[in-house]
N, C-alpha and C. Protein backbone atom coordinates (compact mmCIF):
# COMPACT_ATOMS: atom_id res chain seq x y z
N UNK A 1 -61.58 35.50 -48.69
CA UNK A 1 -60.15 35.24 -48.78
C UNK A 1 -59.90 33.81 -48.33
N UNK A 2 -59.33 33.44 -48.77
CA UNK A 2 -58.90 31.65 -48.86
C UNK A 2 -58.25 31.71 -47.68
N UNK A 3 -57.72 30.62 -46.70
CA UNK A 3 -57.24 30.05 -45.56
C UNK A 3 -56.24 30.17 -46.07
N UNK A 4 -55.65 29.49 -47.08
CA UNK A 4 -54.27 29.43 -47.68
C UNK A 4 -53.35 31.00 -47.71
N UNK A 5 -54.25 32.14 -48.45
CA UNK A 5 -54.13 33.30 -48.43
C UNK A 5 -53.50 33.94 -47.42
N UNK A 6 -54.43 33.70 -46.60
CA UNK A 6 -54.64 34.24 -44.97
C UNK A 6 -53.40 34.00 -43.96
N UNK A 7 -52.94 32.49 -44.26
CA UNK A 7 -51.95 32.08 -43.73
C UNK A 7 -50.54 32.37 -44.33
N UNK A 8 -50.80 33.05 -45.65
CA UNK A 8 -49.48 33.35 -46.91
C UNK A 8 -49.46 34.93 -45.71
N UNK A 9 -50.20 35.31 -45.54
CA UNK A 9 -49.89 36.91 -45.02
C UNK A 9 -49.83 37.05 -43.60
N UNK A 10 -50.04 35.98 -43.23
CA UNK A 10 -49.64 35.72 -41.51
C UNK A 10 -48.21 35.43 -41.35
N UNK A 11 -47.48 34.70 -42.46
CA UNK A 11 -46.40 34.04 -42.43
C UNK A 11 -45.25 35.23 -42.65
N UNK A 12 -45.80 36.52 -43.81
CA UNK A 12 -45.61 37.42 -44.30
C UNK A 12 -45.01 38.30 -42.93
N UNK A 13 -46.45 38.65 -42.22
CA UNK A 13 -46.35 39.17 -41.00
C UNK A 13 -45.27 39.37 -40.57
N UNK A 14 -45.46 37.99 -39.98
CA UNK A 14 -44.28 36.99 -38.68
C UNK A 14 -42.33 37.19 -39.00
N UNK A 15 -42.51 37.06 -40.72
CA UNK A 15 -41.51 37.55 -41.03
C UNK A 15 -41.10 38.75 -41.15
N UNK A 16 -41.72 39.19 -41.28
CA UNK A 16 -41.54 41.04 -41.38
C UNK A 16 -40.83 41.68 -39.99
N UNK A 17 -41.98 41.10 -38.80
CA UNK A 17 -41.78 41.06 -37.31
C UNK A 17 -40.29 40.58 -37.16
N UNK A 18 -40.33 39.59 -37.44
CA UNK A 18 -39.32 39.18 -36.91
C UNK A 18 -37.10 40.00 -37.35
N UNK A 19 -37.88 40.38 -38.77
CA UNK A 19 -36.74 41.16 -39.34
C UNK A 19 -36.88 42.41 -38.42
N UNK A 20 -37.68 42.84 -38.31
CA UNK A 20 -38.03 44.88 -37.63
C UNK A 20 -36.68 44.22 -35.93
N UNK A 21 -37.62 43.39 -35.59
CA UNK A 21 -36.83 43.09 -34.48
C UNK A 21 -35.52 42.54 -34.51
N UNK A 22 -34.73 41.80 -35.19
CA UNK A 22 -33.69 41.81 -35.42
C UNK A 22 -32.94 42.96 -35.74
N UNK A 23 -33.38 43.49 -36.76
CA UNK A 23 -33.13 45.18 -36.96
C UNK A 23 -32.71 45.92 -35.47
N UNK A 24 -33.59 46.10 -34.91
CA UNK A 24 -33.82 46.73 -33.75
C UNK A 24 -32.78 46.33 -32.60
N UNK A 25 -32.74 45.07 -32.80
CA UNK A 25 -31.32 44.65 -31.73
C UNK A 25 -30.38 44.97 -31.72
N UNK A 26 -29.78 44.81 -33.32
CA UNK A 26 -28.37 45.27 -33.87
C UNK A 26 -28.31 46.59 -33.53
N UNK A 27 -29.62 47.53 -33.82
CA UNK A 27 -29.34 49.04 -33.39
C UNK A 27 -29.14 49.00 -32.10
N UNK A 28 -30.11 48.54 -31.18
CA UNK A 28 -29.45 48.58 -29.77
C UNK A 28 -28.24 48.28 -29.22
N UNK A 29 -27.48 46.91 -29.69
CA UNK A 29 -26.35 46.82 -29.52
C UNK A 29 -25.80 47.63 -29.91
N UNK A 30 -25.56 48.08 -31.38
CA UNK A 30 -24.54 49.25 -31.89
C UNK A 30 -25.04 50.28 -30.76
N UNK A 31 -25.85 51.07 -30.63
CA UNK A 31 -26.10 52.19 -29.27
C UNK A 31 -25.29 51.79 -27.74
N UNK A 32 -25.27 50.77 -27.59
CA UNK A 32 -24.94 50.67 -26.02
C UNK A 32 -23.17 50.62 -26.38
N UNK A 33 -23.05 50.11 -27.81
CA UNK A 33 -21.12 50.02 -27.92
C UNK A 33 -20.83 52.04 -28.03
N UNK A 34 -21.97 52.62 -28.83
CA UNK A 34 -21.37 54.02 -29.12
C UNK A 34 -21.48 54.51 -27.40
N UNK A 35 -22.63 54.00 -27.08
CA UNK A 35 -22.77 54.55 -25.14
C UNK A 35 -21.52 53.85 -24.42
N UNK A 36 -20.78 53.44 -24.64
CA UNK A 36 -19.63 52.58 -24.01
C UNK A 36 -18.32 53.34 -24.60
N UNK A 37 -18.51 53.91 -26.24
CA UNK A 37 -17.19 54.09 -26.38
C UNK A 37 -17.25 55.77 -25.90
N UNK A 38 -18.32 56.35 -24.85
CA UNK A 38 -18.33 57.78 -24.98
C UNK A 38 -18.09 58.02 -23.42
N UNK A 39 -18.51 57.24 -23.01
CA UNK A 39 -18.44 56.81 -21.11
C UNK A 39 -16.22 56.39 -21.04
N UNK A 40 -16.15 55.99 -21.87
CA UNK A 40 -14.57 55.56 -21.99
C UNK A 40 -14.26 57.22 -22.28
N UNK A 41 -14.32 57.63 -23.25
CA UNK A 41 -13.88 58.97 -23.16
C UNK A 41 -13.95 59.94 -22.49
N UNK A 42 -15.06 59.99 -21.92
CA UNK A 42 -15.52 60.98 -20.91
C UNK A 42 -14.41 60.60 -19.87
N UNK A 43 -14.44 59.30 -19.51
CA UNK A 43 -13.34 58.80 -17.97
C UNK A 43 -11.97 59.03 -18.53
N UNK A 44 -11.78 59.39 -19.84
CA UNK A 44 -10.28 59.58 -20.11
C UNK A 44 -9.51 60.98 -20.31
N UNK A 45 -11.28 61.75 -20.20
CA UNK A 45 -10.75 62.93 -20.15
C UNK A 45 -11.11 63.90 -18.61
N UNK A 46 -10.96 62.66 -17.99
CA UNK A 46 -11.60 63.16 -16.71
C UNK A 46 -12.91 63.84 -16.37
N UNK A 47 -13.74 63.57 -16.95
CA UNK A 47 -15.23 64.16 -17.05
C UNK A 47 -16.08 62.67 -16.04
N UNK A 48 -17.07 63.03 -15.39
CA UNK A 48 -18.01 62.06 -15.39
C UNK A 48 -19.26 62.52 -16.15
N UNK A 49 -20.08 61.99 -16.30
CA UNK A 49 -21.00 62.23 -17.45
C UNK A 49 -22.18 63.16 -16.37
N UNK A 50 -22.48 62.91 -14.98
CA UNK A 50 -23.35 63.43 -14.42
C UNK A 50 -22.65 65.09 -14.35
N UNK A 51 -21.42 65.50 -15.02
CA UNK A 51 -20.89 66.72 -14.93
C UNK A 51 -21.13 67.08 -16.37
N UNK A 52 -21.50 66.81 -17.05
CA UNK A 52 -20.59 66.93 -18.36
C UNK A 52 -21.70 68.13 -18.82
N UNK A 53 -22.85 68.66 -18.24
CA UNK A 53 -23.31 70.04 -18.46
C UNK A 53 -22.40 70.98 -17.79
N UNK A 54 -21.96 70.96 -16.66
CA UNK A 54 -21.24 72.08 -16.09
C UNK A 54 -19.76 71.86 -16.68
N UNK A 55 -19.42 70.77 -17.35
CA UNK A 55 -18.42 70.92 -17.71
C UNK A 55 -18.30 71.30 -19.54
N UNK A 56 -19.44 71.11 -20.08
CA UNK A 56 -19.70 72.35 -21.52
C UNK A 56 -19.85 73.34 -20.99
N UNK A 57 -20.53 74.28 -19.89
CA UNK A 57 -20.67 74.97 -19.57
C UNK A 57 -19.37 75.61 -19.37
N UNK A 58 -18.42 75.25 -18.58
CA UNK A 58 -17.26 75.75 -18.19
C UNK A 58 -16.44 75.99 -19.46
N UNK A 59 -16.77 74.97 -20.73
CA UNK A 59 -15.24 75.02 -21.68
C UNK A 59 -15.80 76.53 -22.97
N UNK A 60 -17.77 76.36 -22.65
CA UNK A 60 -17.68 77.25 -23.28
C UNK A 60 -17.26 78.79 -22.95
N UNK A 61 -17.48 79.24 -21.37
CA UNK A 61 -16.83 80.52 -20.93
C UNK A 61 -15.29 80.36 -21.41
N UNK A 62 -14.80 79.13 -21.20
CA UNK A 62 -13.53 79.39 -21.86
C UNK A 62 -13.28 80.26 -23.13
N UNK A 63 -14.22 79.53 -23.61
CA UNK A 63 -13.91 80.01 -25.59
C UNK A 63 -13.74 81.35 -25.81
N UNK A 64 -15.59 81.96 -25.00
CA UNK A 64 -15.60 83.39 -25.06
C UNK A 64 -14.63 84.12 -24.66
N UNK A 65 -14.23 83.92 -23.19
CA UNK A 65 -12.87 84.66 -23.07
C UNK A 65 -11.85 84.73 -23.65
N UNK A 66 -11.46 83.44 -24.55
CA UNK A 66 -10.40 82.99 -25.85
C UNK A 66 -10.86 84.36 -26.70
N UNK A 67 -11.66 84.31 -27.53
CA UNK A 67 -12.51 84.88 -28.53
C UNK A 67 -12.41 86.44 -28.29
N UNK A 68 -12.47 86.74 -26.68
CA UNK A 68 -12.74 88.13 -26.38
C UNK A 68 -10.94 88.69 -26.09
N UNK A 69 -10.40 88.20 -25.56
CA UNK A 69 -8.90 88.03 -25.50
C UNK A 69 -8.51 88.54 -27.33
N UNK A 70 -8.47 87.71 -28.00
CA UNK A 70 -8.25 87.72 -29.48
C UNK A 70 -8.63 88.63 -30.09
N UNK A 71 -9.85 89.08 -29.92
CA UNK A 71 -10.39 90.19 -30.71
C UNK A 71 -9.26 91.07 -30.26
N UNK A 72 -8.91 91.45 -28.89
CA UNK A 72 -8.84 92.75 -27.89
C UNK A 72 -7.11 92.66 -28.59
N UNK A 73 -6.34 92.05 -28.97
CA UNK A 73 -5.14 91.74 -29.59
C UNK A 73 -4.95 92.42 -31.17
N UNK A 74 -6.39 92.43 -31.71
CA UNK A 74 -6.09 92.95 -33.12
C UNK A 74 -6.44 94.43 -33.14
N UNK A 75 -5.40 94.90 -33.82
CA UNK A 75 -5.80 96.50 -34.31
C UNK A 75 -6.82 96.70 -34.44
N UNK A 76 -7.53 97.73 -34.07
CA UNK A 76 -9.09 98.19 -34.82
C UNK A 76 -9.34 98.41 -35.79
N UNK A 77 -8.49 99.02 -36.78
CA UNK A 77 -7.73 99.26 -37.95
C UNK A 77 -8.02 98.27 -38.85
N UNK A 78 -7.95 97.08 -38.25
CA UNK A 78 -7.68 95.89 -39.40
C UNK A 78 -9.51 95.34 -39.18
N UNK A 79 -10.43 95.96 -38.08
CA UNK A 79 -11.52 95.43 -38.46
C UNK A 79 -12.38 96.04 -39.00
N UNK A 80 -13.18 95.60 -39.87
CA UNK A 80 -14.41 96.06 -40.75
C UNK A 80 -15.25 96.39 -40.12
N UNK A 81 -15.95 97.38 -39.93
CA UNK A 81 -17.28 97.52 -39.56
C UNK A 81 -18.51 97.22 -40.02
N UNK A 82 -19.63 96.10 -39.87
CA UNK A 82 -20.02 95.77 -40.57
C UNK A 82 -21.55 96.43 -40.66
């Protein structure tokens, strides 16, 4: 393989590299703005994020009891047995 060659696919490389990594920045930046705009929400809905398992945790017992409440409201009548 020719020097010339060699150096056509080194150059190739370097550029390639250098796009992946540019690439890669923009994603990081875009990540730390979506990690910024979720840390803003969390503080706006009064959550801190070191809670935010016990606090899915908590909204989902909510639901169920929503869910179990609701059922217990409709006629039996009107449900299918499946």
């Amino acid at each position: 393989m020719s020097v010339e060659k060699q150096l056509g696919q080194i150059k190739q490389a370097i550029d390639k590299a250098r796009d992946m990594r540019y690439r890669a920045e923009a994603k990081l930046e875009e990540l730390e703005n979506q990690k910024n705009r979720l840390l803003v929400e969390l503080e706006e809905l009064g959550v801190k994020p070191e809670e935010l398992d016990q606090e899915i945790e908590k909204l989902e017992k909510e639901i169920e009891v929503s869910l179990r409440e609701t059922w217990e409201l409709i006629p039996k009548e009107l449900i299918e047995d499946e």
